[in-house]
Protein backbone atom coordinates (compact mmCIF):
# COMPACT_ATOMS: atom_id res chain seq x y z
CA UNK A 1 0.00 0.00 0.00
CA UNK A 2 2.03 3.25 -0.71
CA UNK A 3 1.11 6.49 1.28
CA UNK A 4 -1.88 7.71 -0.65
CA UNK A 5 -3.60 4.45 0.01
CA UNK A 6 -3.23 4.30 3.73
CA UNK A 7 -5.67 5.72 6.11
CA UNK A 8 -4.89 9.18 8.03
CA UNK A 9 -3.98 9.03 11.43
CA UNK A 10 -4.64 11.56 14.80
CA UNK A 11 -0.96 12.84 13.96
CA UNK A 12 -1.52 13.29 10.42
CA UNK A 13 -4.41 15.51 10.80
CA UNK A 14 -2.88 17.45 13.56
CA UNK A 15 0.39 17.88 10.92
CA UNK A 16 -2.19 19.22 8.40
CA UNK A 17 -3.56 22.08 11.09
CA UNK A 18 0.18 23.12 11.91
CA UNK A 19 1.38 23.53 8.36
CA UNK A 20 -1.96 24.85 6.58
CA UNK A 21 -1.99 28.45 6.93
CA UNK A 22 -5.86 28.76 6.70
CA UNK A 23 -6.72 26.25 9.04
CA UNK A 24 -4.00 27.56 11.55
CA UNK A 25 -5.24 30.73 11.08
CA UNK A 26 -9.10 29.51 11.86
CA UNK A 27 -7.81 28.31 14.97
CA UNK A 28 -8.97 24.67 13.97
CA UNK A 29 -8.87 21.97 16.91
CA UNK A 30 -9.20 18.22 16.33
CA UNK A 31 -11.41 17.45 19.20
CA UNK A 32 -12.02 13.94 18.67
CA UNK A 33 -10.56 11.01 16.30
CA UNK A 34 -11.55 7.55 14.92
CA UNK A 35 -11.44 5.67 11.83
CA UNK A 36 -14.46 7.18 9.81
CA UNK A 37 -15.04 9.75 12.36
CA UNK A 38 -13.52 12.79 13.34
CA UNK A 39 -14.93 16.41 15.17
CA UNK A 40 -13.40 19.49 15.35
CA UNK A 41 -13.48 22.68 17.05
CA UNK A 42 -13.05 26.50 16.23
CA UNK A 43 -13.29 29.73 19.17
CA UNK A 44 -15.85 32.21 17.13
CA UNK A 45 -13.67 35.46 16.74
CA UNK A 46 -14.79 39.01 15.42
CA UNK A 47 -12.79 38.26 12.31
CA UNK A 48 -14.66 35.16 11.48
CA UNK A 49 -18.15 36.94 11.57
CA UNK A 50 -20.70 38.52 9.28
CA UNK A 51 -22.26 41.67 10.02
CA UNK A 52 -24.88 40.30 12.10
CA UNK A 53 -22.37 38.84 14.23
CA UNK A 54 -22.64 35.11 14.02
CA UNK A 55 -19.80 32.85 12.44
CA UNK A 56 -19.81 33.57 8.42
CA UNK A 57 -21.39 30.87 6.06
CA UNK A 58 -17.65 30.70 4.67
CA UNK A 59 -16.42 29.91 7.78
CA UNK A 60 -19.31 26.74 8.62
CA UNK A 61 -18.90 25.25 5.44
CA UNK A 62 -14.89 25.22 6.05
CA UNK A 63 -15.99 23.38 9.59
CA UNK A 64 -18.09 21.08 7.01
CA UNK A 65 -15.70 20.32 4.30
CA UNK A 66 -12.63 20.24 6.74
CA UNK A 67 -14.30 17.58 8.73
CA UNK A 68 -15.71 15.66 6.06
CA UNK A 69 -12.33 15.27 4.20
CA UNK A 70 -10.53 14.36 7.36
CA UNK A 71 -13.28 11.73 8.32
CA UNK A 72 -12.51 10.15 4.63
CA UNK A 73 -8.71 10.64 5.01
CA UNK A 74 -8.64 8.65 8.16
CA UNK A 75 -10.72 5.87 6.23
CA UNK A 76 -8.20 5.60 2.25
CA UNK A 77 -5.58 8.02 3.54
CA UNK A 78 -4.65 11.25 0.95
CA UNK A 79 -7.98 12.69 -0.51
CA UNK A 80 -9.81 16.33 -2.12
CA UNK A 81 -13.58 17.43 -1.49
CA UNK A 82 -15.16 16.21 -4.67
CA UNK A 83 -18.27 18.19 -4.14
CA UNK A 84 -20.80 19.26 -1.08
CA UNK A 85 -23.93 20.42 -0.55
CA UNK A 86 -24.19 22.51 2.72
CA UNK A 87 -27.59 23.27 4.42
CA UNK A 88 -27.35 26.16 6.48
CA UNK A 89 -29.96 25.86 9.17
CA UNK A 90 -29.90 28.62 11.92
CA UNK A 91 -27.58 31.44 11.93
CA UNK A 92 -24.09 30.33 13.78
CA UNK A 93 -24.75 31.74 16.54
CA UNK A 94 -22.25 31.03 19.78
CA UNK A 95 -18.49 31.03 21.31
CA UNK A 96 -17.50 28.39 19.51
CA UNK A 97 -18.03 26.09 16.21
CA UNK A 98 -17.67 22.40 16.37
CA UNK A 99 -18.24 19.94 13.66
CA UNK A 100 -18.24 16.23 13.49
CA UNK A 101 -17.85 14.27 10.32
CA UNK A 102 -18.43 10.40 9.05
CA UNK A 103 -17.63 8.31 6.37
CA UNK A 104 -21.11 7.18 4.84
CA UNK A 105 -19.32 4.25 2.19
CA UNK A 106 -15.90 4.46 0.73
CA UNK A 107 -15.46 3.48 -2.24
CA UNK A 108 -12.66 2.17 -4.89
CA UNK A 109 -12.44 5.94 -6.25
CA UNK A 110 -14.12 8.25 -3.97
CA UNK A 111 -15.86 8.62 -0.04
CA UNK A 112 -19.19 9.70 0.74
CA UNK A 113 -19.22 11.58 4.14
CA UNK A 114 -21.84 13.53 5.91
CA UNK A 115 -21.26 16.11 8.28
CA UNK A 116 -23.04 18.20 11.32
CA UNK A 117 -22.27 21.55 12.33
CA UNK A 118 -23.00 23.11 15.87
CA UNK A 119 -22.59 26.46 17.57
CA UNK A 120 -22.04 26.31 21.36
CA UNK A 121 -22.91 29.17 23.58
CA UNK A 122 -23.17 29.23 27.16
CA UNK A 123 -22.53 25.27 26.55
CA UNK A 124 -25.39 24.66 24.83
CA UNK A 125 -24.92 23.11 21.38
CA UNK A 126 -27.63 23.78 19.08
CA UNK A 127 -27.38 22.58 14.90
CA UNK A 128 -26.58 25.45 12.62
CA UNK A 129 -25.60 23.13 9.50
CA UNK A 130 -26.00 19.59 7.69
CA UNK A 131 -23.72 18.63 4.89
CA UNK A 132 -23.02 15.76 2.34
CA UNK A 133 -20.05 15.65 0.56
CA UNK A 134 -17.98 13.31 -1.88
CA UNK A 135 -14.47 13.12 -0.86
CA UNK A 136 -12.07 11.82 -4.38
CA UNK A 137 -9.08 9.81 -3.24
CA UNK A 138 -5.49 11.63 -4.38
């Protein structure tokens, strides 16, 4: 199996925060890791709203695609977003963003994942997006 073939691990993924300049400068956390599964975390700053003040739709469909290209990665290893869709539910409002993603089926070629987006404030979660996304192996 060469190194596009293998599945992602925790310390790849934390490798691909520290040396991507956007998602170090998002302030991207991986929160949680498994095979097929993985959640993430970003602290809502001013520079990451709109001008209603929640988190920008840019910004929640980053936590989308990030997390459903990282659940596919740690599934067939090296991988691009394909395509999404992104349902935006509820304005992002809250302190913080977190996502979780999950592989749906991989495939020989490509990974079907599906991903939920929350916004926490005063630690209560509450759904801001839904996504479904096909993740093409490298």
């Amino acid at each position: 199996m060469t190194e596009s073939q293998s599945s992602f691990t925790r310390a790849h993924l934390e490798q691909a925060i520290r040396i991507s300049p956007f998602t170090n400068w998002v302030g991207t956390r991986l929160v949680d890791f498994a095979p097929g599964e993985v959640k993430i975390a970003i602290d809502v700053r001013p520079d990451l709203t709109q001008h209603h003040g929640f988190a920008h739709g840019a910004i929640v469909g980053y936590m989308a695609d990030t997390v459903c290209a990282w659940a596919a990665a740690s599934v067939v290893g090296d991988v691009v977003t394909s395509e999404y869709k992104l349902n935006l539910l509820a304005p992002a409002v809250g302190d913080s963003l977190t996502a979780t993603g999950m592989v749906v089926k991989a495939g020989k070629r490509q990974v079907v994942t599906r991903a939920d987006v929350y916004a926490v404030k005063d630690g209560q979660a509450r759904i801001v997006a839904t996504a479904l996304a096909t993740i093409a192996r490298v």
